[in-house]
N, C-alpha and C. Protein backbone atom coordinates (compact mmCIF):
# COMPACT_ATOMS: atom_id res chain seq x y z
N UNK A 1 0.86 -1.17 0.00
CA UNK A 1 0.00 0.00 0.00
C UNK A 1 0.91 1.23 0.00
N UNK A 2 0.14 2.04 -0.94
CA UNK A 2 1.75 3.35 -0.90
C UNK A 2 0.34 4.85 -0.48
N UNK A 3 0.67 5.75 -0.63
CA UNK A 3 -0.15 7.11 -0.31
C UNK A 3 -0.69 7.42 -1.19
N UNK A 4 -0.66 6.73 -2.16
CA UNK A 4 -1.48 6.74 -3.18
C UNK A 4 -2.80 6.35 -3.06
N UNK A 5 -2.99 4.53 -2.70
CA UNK A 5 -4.24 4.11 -2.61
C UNK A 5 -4.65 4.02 -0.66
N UNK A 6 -4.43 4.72 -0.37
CA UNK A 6 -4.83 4.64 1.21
C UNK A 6 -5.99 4.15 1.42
N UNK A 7 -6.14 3.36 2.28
CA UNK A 7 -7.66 2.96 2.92
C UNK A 7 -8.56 4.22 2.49
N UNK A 8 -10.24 4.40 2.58
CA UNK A 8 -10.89 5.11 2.55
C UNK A 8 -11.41 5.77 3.84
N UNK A 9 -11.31 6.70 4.34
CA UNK A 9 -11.72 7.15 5.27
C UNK A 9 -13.04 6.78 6.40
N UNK A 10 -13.28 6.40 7.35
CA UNK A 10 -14.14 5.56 7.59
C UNK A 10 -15.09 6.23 8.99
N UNK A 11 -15.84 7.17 8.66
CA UNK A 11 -16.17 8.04 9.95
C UNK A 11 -16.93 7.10 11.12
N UNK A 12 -17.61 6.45 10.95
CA UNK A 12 -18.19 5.28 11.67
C UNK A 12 -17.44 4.98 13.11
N UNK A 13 -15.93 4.44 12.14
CA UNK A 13 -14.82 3.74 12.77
C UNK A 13 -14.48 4.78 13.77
N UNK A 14 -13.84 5.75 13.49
CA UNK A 14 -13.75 7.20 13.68
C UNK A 14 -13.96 7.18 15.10
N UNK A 15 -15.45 7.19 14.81
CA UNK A 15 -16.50 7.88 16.39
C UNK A 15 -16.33 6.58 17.39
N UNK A 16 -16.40 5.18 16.89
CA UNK A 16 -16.23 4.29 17.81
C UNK A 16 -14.88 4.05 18.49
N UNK A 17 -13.63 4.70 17.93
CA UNK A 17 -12.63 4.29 18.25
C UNK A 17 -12.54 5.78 19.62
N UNK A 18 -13.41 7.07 18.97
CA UNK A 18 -13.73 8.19 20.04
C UNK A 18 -14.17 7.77 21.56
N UNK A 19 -14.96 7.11 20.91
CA UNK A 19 -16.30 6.96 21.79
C UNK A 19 -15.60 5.54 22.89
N UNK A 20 -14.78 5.13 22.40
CA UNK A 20 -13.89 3.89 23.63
C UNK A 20 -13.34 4.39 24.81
N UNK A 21 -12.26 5.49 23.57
CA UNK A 21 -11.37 6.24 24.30
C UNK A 21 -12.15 7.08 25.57
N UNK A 22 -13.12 7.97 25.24
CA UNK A 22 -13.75 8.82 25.86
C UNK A 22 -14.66 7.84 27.56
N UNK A 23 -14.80 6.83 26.54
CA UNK A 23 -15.96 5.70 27.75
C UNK A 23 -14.49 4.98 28.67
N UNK A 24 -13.42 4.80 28.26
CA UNK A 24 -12.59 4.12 29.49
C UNK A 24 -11.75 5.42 30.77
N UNK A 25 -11.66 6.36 29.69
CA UNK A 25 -11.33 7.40 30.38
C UNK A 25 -12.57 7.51 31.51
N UNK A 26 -13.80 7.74 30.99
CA UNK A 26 -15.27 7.65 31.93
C UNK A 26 -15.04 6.91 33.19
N UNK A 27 -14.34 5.74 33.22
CA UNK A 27 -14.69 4.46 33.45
C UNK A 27 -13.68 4.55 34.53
N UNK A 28 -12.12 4.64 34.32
CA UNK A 28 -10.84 5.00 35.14
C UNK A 28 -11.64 6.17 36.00
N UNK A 29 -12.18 7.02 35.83
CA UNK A 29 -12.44 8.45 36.75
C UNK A 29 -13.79 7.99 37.54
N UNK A 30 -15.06 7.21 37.35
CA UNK A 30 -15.99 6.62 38.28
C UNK A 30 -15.02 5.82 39.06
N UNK A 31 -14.26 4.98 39.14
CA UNK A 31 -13.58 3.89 39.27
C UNK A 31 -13.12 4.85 40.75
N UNK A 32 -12.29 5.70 40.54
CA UNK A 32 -11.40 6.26 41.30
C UNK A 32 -12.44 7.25 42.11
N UNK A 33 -13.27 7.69 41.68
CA UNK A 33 -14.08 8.34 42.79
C UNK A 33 -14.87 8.08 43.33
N UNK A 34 -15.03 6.48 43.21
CA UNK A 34 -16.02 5.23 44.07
C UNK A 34 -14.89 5.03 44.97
N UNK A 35 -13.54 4.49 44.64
CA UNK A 35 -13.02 3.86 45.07
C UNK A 35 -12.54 5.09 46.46
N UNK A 36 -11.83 5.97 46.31
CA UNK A 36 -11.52 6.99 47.28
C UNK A 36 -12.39 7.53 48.00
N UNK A 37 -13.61 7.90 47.19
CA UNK A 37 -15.11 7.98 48.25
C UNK A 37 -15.35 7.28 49.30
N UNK A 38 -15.13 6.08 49.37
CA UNK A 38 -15.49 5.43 50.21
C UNK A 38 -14.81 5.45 51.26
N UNK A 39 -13.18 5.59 50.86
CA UNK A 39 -12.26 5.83 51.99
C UNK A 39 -12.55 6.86 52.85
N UNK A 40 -12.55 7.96 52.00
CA UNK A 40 -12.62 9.50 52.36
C UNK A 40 -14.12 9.41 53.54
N UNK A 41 -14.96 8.83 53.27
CA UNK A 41 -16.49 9.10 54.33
C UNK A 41 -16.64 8.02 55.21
N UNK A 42 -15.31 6.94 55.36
CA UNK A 42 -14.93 6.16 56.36
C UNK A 42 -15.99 4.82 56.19
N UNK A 43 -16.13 4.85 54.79
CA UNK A 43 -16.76 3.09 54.48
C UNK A 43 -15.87 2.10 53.89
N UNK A 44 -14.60 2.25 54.15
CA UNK A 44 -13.42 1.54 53.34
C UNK A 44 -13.11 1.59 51.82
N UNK A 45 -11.76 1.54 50.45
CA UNK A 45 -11.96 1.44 49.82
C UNK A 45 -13.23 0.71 48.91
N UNK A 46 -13.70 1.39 48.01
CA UNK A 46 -14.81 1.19 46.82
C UNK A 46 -16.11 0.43 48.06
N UNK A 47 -15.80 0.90 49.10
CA UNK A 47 -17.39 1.15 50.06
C UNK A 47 -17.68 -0.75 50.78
N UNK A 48 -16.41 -1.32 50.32
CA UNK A 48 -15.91 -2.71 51.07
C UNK A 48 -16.21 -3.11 52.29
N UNK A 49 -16.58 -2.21 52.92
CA UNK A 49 -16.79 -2.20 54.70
C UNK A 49 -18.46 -2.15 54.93
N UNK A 50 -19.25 -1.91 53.67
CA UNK A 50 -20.73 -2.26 54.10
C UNK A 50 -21.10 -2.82 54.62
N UNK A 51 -20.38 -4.27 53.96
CA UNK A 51 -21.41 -5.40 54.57
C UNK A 51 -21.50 -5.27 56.26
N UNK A 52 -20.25 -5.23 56.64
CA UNK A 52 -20.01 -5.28 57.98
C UNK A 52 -20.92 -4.20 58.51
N UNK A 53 -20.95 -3.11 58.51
CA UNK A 53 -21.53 -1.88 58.79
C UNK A 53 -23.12 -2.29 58.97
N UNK A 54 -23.39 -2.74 57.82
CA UNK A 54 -25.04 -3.31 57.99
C UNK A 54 -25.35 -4.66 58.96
N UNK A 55 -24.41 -5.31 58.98
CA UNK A 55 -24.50 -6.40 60.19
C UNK A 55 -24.80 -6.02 61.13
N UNK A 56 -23.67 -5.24 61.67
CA UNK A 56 -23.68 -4.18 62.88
C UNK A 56 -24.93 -3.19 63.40
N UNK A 57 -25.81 -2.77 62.59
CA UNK A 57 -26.98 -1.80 62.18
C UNK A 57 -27.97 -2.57 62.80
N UNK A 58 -28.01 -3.79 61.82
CA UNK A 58 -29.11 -4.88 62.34
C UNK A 58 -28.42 -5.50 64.22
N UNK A 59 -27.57 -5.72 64.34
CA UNK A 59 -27.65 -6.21 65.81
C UNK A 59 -28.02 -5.22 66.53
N UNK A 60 -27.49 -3.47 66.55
CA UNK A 60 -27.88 -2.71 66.95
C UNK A 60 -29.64 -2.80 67.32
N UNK A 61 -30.20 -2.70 66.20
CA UNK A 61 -31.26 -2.76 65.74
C UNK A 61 -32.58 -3.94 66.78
N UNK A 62 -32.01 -4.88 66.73
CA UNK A 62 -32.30 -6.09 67.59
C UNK A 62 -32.23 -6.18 68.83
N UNK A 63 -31.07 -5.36 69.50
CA UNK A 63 -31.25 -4.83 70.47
C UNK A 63 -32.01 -3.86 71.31
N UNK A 64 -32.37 -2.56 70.48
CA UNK A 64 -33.29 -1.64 70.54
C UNK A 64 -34.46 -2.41 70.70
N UNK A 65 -35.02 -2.97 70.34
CA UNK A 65 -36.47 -3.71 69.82
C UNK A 65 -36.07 -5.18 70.71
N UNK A 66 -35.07 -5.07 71.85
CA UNK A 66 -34.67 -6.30 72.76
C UNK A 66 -35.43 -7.65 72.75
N UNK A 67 -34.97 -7.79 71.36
CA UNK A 67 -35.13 -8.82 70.24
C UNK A 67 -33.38 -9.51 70.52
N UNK A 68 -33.25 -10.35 71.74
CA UNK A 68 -32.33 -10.31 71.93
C UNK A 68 -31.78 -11.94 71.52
N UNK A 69 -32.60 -12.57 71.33
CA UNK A 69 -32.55 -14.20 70.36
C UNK A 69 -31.83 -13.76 68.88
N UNK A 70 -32.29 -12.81 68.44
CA UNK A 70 -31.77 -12.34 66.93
C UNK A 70 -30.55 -11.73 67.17
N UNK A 71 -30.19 -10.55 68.20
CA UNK A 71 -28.92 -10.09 68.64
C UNK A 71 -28.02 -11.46 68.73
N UNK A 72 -28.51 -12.09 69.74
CA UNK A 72 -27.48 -13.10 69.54
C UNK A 72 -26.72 -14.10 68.02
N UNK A 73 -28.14 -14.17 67.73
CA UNK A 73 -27.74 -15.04 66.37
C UNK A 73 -26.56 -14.20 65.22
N UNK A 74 -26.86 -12.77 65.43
CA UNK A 74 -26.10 -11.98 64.42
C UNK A 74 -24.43 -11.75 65.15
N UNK A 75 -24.50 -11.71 66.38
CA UNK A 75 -23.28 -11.49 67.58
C UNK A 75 -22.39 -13.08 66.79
N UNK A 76 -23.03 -14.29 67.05
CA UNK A 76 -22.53 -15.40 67.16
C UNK A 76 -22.46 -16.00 65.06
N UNK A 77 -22.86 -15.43 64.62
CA UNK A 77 -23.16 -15.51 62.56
C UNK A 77 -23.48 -16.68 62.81
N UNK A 78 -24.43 -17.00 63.57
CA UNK A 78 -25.39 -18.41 63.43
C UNK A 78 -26.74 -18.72 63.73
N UNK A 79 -27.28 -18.14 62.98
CA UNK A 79 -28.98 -17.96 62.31
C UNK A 79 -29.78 -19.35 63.31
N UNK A 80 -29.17 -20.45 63.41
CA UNK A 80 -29.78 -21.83 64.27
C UNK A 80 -29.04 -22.17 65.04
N UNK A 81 -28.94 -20.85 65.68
CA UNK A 81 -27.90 -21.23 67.45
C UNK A 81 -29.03 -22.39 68.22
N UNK A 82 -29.78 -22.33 68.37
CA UNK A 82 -30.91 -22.84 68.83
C UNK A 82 -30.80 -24.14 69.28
N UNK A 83 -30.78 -25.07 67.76
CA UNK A 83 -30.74 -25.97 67.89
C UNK A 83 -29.08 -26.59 68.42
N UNK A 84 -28.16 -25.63 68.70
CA UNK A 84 -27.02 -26.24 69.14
C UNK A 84 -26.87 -25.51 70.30
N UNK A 85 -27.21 -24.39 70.97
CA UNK A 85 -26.66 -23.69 72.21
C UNK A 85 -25.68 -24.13 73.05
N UNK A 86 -25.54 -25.81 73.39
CA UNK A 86 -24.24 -26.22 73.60
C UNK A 86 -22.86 -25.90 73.28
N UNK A 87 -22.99 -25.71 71.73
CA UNK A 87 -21.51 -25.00 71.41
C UNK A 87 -20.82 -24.01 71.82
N UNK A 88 -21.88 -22.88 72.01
CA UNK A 88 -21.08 -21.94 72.70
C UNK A 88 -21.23 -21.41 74.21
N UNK A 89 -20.07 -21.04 74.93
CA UNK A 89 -19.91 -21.37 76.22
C UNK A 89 -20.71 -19.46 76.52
N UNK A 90 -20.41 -18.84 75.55
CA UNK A 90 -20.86 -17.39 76.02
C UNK A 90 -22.17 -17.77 75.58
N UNK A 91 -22.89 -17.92 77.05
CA UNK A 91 -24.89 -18.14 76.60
C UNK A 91 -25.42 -16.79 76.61
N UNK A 92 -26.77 -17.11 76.13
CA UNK A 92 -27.79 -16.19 75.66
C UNK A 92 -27.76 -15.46 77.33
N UNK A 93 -28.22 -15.87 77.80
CA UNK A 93 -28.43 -15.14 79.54
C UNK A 93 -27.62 -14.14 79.55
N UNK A 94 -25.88 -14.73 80.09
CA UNK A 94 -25.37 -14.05 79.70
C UNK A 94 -24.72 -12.55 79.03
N UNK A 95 -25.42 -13.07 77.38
CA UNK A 95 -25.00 -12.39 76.68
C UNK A 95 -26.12 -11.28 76.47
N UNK A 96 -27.57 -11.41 77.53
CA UNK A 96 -28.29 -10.39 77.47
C UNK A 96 -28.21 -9.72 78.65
N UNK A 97 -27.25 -10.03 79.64
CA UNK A 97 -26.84 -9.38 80.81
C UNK A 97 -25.64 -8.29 80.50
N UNK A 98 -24.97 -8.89 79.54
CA UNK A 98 -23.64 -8.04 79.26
C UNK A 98 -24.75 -6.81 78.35
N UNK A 99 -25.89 -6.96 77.61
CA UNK A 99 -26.11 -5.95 76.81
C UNK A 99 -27.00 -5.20 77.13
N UNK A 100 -27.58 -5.52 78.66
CA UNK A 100 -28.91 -4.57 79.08
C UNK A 100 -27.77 -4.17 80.62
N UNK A 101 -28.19 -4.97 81.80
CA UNK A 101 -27.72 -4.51 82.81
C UNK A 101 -25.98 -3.79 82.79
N UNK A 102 -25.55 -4.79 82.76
CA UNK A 102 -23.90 -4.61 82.47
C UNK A 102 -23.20 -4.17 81.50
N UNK A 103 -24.30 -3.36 80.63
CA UNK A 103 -23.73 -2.53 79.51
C UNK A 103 -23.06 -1.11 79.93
N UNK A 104 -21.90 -1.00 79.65
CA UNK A 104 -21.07 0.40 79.58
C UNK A 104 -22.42 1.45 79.29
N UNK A 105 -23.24 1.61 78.43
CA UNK A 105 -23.90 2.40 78.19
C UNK A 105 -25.40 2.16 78.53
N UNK A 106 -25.65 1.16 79.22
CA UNK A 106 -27.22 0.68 79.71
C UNK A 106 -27.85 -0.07 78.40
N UNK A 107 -29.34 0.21 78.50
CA UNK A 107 -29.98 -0.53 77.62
C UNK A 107 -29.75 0.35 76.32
N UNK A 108 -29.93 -0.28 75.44
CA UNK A 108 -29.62 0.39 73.88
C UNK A 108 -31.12 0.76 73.43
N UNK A 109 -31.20 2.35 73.70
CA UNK A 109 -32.24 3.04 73.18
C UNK A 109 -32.52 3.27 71.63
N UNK A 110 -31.14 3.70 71.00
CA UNK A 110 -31.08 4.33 70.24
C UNK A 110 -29.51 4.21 69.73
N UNK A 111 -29.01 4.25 68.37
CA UNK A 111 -27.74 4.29 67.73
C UNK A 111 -27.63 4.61 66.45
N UNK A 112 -26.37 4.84 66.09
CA UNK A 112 -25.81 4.73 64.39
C UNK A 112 -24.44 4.61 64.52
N UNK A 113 -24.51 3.96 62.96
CA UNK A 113 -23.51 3.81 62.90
C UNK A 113 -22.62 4.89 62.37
N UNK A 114 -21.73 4.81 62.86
CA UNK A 114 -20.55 6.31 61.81
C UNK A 114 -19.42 5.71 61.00
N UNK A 115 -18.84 5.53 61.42
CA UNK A 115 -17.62 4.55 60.25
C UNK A 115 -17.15 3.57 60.61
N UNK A 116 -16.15 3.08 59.78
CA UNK A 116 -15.49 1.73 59.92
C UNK A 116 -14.10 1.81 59.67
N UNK A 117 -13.39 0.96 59.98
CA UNK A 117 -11.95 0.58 59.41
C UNK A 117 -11.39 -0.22 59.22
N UNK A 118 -10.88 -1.07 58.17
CA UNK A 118 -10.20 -2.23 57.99
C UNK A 118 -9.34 -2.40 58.65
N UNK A 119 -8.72 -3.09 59.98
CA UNK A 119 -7.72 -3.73 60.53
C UNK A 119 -6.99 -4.86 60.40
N UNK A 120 -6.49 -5.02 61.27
CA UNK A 120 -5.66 -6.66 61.33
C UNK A 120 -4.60 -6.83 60.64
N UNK A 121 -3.87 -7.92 60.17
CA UNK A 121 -2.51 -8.62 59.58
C UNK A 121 -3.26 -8.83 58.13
N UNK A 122 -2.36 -8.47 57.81
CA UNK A 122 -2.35 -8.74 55.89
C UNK A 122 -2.71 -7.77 55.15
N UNK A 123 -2.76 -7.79 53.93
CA UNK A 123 -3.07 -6.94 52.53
C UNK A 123 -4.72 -6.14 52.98
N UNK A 124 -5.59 -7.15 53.25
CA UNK A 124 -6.96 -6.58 53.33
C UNK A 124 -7.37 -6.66 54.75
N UNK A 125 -6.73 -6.69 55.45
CA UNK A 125 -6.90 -6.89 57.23
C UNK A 125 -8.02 -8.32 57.49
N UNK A 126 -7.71 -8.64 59.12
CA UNK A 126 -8.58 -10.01 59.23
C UNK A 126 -9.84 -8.92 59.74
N UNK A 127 -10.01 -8.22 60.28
CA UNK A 127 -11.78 -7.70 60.90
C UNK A 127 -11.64 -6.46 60.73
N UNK A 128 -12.90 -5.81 60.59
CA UNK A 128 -13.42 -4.41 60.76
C UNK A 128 -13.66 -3.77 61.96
N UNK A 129 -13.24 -2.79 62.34
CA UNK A 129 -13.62 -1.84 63.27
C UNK A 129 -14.79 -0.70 62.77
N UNK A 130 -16.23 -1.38 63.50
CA UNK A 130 -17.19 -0.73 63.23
C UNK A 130 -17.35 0.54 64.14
N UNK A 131 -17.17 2.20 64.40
CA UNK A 131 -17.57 2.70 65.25
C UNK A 131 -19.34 3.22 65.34
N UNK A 132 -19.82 3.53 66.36
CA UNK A 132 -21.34 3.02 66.62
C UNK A 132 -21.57 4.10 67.66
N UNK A 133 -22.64 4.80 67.25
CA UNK A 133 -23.15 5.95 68.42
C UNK A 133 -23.78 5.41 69.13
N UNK A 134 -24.24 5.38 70.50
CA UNK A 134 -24.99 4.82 71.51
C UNK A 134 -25.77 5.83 72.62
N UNK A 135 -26.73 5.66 72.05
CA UNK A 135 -27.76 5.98 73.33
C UNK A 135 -27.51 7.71 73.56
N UNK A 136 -27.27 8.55 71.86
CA UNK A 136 -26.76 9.86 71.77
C UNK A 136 -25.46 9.91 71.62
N UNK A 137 -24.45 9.97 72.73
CA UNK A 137 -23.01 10.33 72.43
C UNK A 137 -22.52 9.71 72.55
N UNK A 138 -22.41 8.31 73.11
CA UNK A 138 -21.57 7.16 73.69
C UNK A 138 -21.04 6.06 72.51
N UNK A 139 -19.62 6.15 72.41
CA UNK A 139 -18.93 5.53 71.31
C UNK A 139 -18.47 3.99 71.98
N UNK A 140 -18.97 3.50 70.81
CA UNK A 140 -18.90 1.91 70.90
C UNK A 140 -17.89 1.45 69.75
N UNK A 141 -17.09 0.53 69.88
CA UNK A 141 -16.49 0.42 68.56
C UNK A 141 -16.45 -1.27 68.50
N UNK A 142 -16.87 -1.92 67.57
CA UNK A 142 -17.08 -3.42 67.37
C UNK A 142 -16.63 -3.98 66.40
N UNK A 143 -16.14 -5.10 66.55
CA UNK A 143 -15.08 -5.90 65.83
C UNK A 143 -15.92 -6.51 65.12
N UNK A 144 -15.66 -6.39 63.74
CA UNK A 144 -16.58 -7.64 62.78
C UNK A 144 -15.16 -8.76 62.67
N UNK A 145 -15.28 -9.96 62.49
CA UNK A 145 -14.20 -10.84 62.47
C UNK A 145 -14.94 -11.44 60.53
N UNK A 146 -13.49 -10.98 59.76
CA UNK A 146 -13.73 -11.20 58.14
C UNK A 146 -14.37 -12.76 57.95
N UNK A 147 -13.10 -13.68 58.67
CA UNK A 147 -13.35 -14.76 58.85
C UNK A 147 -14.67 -15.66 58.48
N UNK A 148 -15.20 -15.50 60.14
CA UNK A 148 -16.18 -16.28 60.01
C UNK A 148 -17.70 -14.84 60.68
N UNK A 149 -17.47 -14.19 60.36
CA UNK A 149 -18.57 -12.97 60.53
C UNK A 149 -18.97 -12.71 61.71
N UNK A 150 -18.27 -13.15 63.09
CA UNK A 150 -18.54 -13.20 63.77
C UNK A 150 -18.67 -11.59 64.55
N UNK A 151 -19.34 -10.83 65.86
CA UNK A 151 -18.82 -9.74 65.94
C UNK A 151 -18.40 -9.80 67.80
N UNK A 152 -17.58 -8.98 68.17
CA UNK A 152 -16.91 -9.17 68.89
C UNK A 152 -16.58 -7.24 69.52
N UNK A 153 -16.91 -7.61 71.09
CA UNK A 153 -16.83 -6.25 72.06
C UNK A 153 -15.77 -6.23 72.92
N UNK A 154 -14.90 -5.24 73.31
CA UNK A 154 -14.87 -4.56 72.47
C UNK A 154 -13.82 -4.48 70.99
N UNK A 155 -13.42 -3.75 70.58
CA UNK A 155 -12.46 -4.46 69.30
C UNK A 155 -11.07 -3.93 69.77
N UNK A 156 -10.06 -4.06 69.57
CA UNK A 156 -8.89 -4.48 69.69
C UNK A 156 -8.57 -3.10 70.28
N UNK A 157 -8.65 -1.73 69.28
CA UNK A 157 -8.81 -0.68 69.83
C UNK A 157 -9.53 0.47 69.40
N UNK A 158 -9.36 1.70 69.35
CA UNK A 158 -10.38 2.57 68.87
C UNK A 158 -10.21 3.71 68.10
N UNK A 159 -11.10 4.32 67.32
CA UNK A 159 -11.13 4.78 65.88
C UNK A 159 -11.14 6.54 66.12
N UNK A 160 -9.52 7.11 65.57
CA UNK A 160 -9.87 8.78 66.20
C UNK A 160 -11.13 9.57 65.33
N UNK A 161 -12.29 9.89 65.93
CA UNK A 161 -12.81 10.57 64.47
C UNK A 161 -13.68 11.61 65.65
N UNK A 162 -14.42 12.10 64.82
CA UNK A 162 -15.63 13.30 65.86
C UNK A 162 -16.99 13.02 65.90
């Protein structure tokens, strides 16, 4: 082929080869302002720390409404504690004494959650540090364990924020 007979000009091609360029560029810049968003408003990269966050919401939640059979099940990530309660040595009694009477903050009226943070050993940490408003101003901070989903009071240590 010399400059003589050149391909024919192909506007079609043109706009689609535009229209790639323009859509990955799109694509790199959502990408990066999902991904840093999430850091930045304390839900972990690309907003990774939900799930945990909503776990946390709902036990909260279960508690308020001292729905405390379901607290447990979400505390322990086992939906049919029930039929095994043997397994675990921290019982329901217990574990509704530590969350009404013997609670740092009393009975759980009222909460939210505020942020989270990936902790632990490795690349993506082993648990989350959920922090948790209580009962108005009282900061709670709770360990989600990646593992096996388990959640755990209090967590290792605590989260500087306002």
């Amino acid at each position: 082929m010399t400059l003589l007979n050149a391909p024919t000009y192909d506007a079609g091609r043109e706009r689609r080869k535009t229209g790639l360029v323009i859509g990955g560029i799109a694509l790199i810049l959502i990408a990066a302002v999902v991904g840093v968003g999430g850091y930045l408003t304390g839900h972990g990269w690309f907003y990774t720390n939900l799930p945990a966050e909503h776990k946390v919401d709902k036990f909260f939640q279960a508690l308020e409404a001292k729905d405390y059979n379901q607290a447990y099940a979400l505390w322990m990530s086992d939906p049919d504690w029930q039929k095994h309660p043997q397994k675990y040595d921290y019982t329901l009694q217990r574990f509704t004494e530590d969350w009404t009477t013997a609670s740092p903050v009393g009975p759980i009226k009222s909460h939210h959650v505020d942020i989270s943070k990936t902790d632990g050993t490795g690349t993506f940490g082993t648990g989350i540090i959920v922090a948790v408003r209580v009962n108005g101003d009282h900061k709670l901070f709770m360990w989600y364990e990646k593992k096996d989903r388990t959640l755990t009071y209090p967590a290792p240590h605590e989260l500087g924020y306002n």
